[in-house]
C-alpha atoms as a PDB file:
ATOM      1  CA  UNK A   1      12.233  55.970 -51.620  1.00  0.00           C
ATOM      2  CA  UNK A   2      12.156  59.494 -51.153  1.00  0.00           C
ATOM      3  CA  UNK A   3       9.071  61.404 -50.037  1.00  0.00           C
ATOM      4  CA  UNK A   4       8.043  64.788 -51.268  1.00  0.00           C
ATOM      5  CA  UNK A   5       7.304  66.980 -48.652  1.00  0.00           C
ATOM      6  CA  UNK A   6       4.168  68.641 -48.657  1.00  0.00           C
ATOM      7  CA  UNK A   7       4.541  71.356 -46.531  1.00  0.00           C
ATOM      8  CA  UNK A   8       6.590  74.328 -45.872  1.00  0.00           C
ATOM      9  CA  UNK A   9       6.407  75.450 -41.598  1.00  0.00           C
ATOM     10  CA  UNK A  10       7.337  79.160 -41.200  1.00  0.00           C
ATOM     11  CA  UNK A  11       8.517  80.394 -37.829  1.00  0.00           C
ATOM     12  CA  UNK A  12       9.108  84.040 -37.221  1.00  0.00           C
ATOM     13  CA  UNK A  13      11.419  84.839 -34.366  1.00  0.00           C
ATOM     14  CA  UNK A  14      12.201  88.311 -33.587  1.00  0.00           C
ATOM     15  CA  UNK A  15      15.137  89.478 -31.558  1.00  0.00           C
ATOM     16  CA  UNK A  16      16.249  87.926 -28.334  1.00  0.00           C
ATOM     17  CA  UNK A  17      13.127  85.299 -28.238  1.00  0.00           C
ATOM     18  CA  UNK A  18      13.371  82.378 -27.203  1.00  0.00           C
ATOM     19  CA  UNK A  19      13.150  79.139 -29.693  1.00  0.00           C
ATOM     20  CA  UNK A  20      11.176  76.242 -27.529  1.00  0.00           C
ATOM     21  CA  UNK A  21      10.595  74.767 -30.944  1.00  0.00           C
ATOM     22  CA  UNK A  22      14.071  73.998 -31.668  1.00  0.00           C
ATOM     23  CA  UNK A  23      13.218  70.442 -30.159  1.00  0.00           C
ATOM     24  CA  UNK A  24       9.989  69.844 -32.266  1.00  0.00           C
ATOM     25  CA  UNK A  25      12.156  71.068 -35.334  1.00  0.00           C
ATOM     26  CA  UNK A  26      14.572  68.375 -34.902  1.00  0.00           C
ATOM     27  CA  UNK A  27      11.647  65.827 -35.104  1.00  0.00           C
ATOM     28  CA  UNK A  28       9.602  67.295 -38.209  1.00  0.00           C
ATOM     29  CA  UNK A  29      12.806  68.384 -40.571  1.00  0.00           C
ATOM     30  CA  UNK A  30      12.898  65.219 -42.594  1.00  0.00           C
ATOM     31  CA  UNK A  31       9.451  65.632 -42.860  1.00  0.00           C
ATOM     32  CA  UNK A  32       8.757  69.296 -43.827  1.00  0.00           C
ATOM     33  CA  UNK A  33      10.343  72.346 -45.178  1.00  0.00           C
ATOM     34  CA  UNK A  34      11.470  74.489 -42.426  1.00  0.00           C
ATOM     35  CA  UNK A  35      11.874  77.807 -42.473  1.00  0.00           C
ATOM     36  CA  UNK A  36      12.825  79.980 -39.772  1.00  0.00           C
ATOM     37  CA  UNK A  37      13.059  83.608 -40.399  1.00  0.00           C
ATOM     38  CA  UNK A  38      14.429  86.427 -37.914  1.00  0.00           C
ATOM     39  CA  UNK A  39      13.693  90.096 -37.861  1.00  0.00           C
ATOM     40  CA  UNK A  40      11.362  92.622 -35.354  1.00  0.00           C
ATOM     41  CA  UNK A  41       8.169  92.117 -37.524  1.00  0.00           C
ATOM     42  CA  UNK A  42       6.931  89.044 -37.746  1.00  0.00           C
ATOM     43  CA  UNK A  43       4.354  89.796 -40.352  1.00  0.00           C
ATOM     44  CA  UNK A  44       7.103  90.784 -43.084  1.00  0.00           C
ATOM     45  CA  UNK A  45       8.940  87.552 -41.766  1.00  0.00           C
ATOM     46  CA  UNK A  46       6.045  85.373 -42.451  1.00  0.00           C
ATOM     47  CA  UNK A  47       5.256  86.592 -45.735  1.00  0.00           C
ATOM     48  CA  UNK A  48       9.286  86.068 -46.633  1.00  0.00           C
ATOM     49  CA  UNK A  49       8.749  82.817 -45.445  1.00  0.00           C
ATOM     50  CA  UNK A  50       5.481  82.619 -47.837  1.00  0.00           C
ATOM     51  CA  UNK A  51       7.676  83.791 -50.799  1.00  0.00           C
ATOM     52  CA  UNK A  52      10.239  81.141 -50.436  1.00  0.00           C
ATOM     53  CA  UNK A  53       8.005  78.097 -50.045  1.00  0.00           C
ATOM     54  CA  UNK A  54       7.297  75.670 -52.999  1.00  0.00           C
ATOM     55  CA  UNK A  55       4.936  73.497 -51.215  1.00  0.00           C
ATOM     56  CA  UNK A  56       1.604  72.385 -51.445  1.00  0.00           C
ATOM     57  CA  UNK A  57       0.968  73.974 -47.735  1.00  0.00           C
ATOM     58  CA  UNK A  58       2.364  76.528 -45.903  1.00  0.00           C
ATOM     59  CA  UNK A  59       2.179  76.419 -42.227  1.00  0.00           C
ATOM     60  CA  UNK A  60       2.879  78.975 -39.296  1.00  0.00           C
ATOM     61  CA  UNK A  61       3.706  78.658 -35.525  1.00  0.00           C
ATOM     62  CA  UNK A  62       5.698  80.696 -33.491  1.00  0.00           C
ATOM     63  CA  UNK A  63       9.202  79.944 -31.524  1.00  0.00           C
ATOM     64  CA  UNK A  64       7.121  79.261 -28.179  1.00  0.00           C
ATOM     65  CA  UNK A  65       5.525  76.297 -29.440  1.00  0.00           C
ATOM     66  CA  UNK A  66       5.908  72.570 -28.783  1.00  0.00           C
ATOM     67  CA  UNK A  67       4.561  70.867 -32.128  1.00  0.00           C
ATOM     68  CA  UNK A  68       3.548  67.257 -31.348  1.00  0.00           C
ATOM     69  CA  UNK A  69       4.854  64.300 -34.263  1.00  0.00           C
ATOM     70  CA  UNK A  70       1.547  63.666 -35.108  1.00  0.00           C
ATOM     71  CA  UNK A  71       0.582  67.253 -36.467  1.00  0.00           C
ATOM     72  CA  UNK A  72       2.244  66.496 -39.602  1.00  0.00           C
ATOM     73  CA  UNK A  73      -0.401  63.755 -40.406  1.00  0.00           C
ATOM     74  CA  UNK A  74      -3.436  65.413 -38.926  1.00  0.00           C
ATOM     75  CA  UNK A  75      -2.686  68.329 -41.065  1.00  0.00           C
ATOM     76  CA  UNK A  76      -2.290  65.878 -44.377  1.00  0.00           C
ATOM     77  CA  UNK A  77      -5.229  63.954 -43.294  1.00  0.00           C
ATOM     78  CA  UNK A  78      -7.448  66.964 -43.128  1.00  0.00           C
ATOM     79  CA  UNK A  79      -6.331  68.574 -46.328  1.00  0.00           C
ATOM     80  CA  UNK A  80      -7.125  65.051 -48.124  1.00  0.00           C
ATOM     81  CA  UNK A  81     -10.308  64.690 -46.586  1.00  0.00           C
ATOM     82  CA  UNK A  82     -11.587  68.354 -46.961  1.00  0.00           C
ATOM     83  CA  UNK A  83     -10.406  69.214 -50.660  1.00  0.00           C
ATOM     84  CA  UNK A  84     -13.049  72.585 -50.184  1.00  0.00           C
ATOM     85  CA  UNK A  85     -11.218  73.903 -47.362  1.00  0.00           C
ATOM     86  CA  UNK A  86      -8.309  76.581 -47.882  1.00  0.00           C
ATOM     87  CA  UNK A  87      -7.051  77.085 -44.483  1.00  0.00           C
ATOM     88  CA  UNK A  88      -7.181  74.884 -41.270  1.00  0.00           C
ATOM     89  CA  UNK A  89      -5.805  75.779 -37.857  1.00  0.00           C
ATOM     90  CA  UNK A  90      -6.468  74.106 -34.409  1.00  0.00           C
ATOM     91  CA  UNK A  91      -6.007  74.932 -30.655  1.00  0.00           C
ATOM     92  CA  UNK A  92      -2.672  76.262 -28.646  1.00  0.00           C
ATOM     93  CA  UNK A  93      -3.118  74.358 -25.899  1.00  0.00           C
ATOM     94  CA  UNK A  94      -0.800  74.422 -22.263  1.00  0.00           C
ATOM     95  CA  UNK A  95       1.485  72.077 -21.276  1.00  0.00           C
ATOM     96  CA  UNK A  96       1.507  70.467 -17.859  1.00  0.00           C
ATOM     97  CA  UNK A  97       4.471  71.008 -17.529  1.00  0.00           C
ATOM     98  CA  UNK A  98       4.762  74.630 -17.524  1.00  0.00           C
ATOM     99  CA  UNK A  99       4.563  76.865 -13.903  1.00  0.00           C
ATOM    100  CA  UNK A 100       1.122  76.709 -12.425  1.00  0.00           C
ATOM    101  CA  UNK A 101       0.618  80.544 -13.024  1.00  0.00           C
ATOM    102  CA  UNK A 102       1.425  79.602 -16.361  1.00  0.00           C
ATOM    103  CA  UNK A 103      -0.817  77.220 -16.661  1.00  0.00           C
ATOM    104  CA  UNK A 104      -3.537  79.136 -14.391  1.00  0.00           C
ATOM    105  CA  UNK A 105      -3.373  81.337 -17.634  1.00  0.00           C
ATOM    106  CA  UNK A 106      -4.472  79.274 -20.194  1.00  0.00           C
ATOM    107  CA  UNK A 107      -7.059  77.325 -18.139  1.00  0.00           C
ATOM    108  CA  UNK A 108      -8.487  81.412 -17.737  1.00  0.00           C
ATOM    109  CA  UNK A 109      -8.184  81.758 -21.600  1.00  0.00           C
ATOM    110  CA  UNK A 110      -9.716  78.707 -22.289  1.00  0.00           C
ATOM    111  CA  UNK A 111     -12.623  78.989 -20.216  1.00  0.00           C
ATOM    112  CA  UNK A 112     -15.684  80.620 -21.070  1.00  0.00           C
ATOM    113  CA  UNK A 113     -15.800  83.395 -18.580  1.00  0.00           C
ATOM    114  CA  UNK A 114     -12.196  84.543 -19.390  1.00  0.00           C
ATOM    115  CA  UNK A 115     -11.814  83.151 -23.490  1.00  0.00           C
ATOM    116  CA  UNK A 116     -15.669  83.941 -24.441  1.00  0.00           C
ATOM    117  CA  UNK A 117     -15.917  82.984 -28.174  1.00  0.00           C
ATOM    118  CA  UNK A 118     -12.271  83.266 -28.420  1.00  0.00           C
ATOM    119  CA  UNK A 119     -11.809  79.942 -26.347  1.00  0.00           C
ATOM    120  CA  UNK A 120     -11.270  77.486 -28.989  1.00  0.00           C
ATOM    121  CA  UNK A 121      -8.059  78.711 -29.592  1.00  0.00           C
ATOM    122  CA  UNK A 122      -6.903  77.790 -26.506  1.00  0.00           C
ATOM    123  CA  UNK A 123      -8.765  74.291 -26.118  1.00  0.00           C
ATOM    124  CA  UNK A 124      -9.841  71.357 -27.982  1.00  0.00           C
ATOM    125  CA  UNK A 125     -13.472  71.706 -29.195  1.00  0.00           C
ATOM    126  CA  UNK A 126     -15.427  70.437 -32.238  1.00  0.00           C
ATOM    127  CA  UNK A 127     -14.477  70.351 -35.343  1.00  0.00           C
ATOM    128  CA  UNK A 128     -15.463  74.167 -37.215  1.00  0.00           C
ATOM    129  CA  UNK A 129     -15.667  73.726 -40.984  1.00  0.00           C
ATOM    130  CA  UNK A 130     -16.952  77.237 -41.505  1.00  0.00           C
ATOM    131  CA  UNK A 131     -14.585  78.525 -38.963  1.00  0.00           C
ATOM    132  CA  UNK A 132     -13.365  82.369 -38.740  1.00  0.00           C
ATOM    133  CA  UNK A 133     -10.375  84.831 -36.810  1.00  0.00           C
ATOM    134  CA  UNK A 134     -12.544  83.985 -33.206  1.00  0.00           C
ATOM    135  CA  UNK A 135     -11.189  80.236 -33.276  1.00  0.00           C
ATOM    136  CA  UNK A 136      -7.588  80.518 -34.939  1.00  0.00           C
ATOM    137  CA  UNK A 137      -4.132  82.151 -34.252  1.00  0.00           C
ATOM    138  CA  UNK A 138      -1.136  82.265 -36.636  1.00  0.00           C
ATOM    139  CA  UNK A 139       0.605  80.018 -33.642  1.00  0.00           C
ATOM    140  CA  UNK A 140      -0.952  76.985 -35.172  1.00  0.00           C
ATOM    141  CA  UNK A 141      -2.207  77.905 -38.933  1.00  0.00           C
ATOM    142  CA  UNK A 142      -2.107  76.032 -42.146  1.00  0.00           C
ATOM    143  CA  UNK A 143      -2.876  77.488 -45.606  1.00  0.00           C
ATOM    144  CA  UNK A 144      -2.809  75.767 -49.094  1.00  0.00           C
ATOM    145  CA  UNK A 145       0.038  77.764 -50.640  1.00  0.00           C
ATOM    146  CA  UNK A 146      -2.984  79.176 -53.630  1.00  0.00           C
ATOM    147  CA  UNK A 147      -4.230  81.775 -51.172  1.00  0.00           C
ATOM    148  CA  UNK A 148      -0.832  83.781 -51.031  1.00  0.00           C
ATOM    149  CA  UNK A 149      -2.030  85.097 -54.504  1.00  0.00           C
ATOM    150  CA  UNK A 150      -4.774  86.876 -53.117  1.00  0.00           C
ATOM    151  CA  UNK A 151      -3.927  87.446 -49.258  1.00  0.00           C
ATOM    152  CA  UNK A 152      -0.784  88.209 -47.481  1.00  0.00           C
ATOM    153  CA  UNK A 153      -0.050  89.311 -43.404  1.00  0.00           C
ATOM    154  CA  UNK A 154      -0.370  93.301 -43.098  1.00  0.00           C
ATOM    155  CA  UNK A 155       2.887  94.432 -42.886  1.00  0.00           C
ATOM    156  CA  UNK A 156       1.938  97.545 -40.682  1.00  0.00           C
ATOM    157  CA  UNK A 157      -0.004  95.499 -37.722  1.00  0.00           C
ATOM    158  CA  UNK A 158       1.073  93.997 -34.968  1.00  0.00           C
ATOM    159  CA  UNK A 159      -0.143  92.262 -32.942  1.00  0.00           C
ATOM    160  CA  UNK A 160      -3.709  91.257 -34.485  1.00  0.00           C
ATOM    161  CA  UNK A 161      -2.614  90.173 -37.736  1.00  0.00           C
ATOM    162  CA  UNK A 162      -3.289  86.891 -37.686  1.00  0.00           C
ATOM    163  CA  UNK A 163      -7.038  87.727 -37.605  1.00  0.00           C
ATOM    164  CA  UNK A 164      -6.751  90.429 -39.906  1.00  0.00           C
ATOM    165  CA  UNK A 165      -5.205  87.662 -42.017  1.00  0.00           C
ATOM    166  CA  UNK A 166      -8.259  84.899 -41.836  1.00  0.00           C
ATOM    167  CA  UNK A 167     -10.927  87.984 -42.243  1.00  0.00           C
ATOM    168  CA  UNK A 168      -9.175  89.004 -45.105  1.00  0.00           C
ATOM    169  CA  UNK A 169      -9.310  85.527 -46.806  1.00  0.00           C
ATOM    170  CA  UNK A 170     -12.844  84.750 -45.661  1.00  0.00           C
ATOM    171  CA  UNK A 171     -13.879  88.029 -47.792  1.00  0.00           C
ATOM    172  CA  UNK A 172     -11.378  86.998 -50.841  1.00  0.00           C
ATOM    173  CA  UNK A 173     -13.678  83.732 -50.546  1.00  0.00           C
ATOM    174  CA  UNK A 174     -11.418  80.925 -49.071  1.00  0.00           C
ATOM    175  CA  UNK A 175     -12.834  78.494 -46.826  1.00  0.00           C
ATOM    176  CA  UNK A 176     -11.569  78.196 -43.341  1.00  0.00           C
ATOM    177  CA  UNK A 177     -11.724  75.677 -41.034  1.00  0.00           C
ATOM    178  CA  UNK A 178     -11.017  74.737 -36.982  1.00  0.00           C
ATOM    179  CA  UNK A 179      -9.843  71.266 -36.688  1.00  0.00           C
ATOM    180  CA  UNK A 180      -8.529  70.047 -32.692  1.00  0.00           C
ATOM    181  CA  UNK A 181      -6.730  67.161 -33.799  1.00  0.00           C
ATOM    182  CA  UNK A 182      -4.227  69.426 -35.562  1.00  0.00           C
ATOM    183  CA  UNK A 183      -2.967  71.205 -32.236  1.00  0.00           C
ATOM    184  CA  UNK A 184       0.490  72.129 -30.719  1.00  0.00           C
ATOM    185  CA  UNK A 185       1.615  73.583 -27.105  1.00  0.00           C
ATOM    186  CA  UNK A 186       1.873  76.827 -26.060  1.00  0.00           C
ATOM    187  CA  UNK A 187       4.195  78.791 -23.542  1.00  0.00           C
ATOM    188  CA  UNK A 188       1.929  80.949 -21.549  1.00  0.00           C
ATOM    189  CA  UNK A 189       3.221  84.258 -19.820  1.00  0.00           C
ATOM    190  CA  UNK A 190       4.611  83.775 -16.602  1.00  0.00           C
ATOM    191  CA  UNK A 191       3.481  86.456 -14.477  1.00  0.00           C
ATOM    192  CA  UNK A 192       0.981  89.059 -13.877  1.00  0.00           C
ATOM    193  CA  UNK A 193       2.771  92.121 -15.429  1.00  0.00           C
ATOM    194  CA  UNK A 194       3.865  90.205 -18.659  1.00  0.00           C
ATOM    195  CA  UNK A 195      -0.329  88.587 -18.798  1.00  0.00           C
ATOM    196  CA  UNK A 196      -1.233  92.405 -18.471  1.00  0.00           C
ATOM    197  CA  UNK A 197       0.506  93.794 -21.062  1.00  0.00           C
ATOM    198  CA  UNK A 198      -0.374  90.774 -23.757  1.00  0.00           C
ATOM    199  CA  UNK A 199      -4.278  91.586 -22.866  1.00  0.00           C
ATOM    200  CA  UNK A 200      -3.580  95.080 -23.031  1.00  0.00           C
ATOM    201  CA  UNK A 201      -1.789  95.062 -26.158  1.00  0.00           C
ATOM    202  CA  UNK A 202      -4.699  92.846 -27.637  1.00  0.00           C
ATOM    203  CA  UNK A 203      -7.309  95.289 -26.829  1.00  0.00           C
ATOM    204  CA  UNK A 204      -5.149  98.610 -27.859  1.00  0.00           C
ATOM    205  CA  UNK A 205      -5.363  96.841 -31.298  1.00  0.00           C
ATOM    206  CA  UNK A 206      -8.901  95.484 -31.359  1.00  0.00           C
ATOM    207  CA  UNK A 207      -9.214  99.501 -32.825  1.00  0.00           C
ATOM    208  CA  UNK A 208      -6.459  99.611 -35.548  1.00  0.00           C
ATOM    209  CA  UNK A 209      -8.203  96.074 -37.000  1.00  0.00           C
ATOM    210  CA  UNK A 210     -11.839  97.113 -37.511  1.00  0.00           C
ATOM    211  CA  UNK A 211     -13.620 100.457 -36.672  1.00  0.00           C
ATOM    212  CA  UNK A 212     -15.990 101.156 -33.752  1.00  0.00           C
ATOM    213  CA  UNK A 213     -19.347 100.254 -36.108  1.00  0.00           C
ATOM    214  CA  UNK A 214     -18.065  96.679 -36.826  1.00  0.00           C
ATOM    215  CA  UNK A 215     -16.832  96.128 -33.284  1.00  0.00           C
ATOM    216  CA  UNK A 216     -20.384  97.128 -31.919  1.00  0.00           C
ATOM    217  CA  UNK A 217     -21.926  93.846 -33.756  1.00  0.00           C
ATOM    218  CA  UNK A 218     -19.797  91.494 -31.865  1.00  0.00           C
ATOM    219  CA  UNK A 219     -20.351  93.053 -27.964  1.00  0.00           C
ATOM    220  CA  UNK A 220     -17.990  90.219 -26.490  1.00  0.00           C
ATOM    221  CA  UNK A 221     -15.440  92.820 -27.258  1.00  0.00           C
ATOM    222  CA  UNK A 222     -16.994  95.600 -25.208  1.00  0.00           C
ATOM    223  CA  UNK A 223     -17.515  94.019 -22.262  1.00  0.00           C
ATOM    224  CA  UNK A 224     -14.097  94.798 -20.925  1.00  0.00           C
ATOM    225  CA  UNK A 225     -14.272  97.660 -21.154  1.00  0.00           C
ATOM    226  CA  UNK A 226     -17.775  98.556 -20.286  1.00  0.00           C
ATOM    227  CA  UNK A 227     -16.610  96.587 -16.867  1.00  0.00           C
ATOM    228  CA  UNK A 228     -13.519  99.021 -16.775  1.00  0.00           C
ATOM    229  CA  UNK A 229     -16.064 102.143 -16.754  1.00  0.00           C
ATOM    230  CA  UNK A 230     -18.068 100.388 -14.447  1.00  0.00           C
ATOM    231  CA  UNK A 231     -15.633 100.013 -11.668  1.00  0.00           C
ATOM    232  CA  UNK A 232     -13.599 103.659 -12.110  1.00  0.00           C
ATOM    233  CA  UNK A 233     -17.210 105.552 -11.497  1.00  0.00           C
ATOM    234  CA  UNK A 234     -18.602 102.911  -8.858  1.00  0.00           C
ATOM    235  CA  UNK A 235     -17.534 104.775  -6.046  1.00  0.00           C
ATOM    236  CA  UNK A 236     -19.503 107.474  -7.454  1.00  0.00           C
ATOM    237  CA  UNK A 237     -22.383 105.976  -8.959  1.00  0.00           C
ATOM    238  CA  UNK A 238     -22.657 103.626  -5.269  1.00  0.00           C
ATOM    239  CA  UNK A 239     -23.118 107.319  -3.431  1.00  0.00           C
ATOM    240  CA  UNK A 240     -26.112 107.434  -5.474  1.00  0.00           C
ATOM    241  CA  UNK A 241     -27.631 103.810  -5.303  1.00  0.00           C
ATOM    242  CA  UNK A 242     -26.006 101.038  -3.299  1.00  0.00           C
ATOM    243  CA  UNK A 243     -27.759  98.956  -5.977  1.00  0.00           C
ATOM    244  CA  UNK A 244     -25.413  99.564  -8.508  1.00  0.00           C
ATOM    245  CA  UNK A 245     -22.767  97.210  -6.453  1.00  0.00           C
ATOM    246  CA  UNK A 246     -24.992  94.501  -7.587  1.00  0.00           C
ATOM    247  CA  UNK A 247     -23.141  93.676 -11.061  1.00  0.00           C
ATOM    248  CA  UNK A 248     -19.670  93.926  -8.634  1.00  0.00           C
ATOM    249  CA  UNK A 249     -21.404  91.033  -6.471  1.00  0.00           C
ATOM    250  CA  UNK A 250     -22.292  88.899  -9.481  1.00  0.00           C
ATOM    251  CA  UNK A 251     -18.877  89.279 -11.294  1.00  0.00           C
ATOM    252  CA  UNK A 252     -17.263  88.217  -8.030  1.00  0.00           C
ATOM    253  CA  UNK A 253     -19.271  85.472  -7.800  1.00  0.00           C
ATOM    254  CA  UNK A 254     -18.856  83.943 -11.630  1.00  0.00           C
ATOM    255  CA  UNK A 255     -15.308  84.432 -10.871  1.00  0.00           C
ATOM    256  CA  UNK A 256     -15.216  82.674  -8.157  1.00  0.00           C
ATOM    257  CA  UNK A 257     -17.374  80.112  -9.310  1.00  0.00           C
ATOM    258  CA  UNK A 258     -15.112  79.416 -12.902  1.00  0.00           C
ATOM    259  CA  UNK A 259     -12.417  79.224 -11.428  1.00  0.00           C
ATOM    260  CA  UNK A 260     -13.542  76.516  -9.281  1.00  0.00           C
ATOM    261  CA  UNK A 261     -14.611  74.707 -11.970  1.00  0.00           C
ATOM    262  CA  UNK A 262     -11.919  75.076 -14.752  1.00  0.00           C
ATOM    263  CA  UNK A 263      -9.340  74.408 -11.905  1.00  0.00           C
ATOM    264  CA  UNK A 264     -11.881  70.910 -11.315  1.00  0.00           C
ATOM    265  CA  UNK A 265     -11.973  70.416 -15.587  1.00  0.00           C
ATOM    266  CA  UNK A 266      -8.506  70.891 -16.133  1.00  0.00           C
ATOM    267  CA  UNK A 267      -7.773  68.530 -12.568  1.00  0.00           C
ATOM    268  CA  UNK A 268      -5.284  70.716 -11.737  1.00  0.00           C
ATOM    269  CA  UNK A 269      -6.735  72.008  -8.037  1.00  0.00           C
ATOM    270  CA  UNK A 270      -3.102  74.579  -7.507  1.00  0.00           C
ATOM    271  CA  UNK A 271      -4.202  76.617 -10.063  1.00  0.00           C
ATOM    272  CA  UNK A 272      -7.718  77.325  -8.329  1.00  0.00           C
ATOM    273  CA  UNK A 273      -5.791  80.440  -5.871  1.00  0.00           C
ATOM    274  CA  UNK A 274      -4.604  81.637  -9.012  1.00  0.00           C
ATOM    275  CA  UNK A 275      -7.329  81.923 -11.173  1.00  0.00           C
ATOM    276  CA  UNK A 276      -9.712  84.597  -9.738  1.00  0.00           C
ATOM    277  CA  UNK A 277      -7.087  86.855 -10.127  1.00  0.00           C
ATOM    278  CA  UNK A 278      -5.733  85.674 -13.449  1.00  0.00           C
ATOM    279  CA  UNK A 279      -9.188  85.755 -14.971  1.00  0.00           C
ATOM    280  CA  UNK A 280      -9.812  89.544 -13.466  1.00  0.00           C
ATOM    281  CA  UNK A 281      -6.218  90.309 -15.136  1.00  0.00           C
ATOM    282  CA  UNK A 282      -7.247  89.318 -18.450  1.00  0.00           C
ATOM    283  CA  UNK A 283     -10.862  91.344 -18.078  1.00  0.00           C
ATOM    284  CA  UNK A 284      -9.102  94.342 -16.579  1.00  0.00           C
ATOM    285  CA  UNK A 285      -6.231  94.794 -19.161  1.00  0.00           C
ATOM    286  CA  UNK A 286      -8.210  94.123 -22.306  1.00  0.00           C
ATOM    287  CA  UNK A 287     -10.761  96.222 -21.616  1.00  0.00           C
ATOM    288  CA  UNK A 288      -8.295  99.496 -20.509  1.00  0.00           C
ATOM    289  CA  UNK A 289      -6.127  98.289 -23.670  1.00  0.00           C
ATOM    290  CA  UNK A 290      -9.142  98.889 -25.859  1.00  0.00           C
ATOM    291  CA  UNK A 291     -10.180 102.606 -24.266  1.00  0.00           C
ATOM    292  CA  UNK A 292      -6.469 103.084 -24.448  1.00  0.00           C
ATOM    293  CA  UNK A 293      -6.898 102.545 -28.167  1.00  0.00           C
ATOM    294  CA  UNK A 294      -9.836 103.898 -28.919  1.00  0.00           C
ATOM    295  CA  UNK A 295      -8.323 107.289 -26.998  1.00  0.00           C
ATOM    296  CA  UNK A 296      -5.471 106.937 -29.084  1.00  0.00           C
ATOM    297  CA  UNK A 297      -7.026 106.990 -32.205  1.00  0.00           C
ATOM    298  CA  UNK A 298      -8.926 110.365 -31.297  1.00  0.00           C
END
């Protein structure tokens, strides 16, 4: 007996990517829908992707991803027991078997000190039924196919349309949710310059998603940056007052001291000479990618 498929996964892949999920794909077709659609913005490919499906769900991930055979039943599962909730998404977590700056990466992201409230999308953590765009990413997203009447990915942003996306249906009145049984695997960036410019580019476009005034409210954001200001006028400002090394001292310190212990959580004791530098990557870029975008916007 045949089984109807219930949902529809759409994977965007813009020129000369690579497709990781071309194994998972192989495992999930008789399963799902599957479409995979190419072109440079992977907003308008998503929403042709949207347009197509005839599903009950629609799902999204990206080409880096390794999706597990069990997230087709944690996904149905949820859905069944959580008729209220609109859209579910859970963690992009790193695979052990990726390089150990890779994975030095995503232990950072998922830590407190370098992830902050953003961390859940990078690690398993309790269930969220009134979740929001801090806990989920469009790598690992599932919607029920009735809010494509009312919201759709913006067409002119990239990247930080994903959260645009959830923020948009959280104030069109869907229900979201985080759920960490639902999760897939993640390629991480491979080296400093290519971690640089994905924190950079996330904090140039922290400004095109949401004005100063609503950024303000939610200070995790301006920290980076803050700590960017505070290290180009130290020189000065340690003329005036040796004091004001202090906050240099204690950064140095919770750096140190994180990366001890995520390299202990995650048992993975190579990572620990990467991650004071990794986490002071992520810090550093972000926070110039957001003055860079806040300049630009002048």
């Amino acid at each position: 007996m045949k089984v109807k498929k219930r949902i529809t996964l759409v994977i965007p892949v813009g020129p000369a990517r690579s497709f990781e999920v071309e194994e998972s794909l192989q495992k999930l077709h008789k399963r799902i829908e599957i479409f995979v659609e190419l072109g440079e913005n992977p907003s308008l490919n998503r929403n042709k992707g949207i347009k197509s499906a005839h599903t009950e769900f629609v799902a999204f991930a990206n080409s880096h991803c390794t999706i597990p055979a069990e997230w087709v039943d944690a996904v149905e599962r949820f859905f069944d027991a959580h008729p209220e909730i609109d859209i579910v998404g859970g963690p992009q977590l790193t695979h052990r078997r990726e390089s150990s700056f890779a994975r030095a990466s995503g232990y950072a992201l998922s830590s407190l000190f370098g992830g902050a409230d953003l961390r859940s999308r990078y690690s398993r953590m309790p269930s969220i039924l009134k979740a929001n765009e801090k806990h989920l990413t469009s790598a690992n997203l599932i919607c029920r196919k009735k809010v494509f009447k009312k919201v759709m990915f913006d067409e002119k942003l990239w990247p930080g349309e994903d959260p645009k996306f959830i923020s948009d249906a959280i104030t069109a009145g869907f229900k979201v949710a985080y759920e960490s049984s639902i999760y897939v695997y993640h390629k991480r960036r491979e080296s400093f310059k290519d971690l640089s410019y994905q924190m950079f580019s996330y904090g140039a476009v922290r400004n095109k998603k949401e004005p100063l005034k609503s950024t303000i409210i939610k200070p995790m954001f301006l920290i980076p940056s803050t700590f960017v200001l505070y290290l180009l006028f130290l020189p000065l400002l340690s003329i005036l007052n040796i004091y004001f090394v202090l906050p240099l001292m204690v950064y140095v310190a919770l750096n140190l001291l994180f990366s001890f212990y995520e390299s202990i959580r995650n048992k993975d004791i190579g990572t620990l000479h990467l991650l004071p530098a990794v986490l002071f990557t992520i810090h550093i870029s972000y926070g110039v990618g957001f003055i860079y975008g806040k300049i630009s916007r002048v």
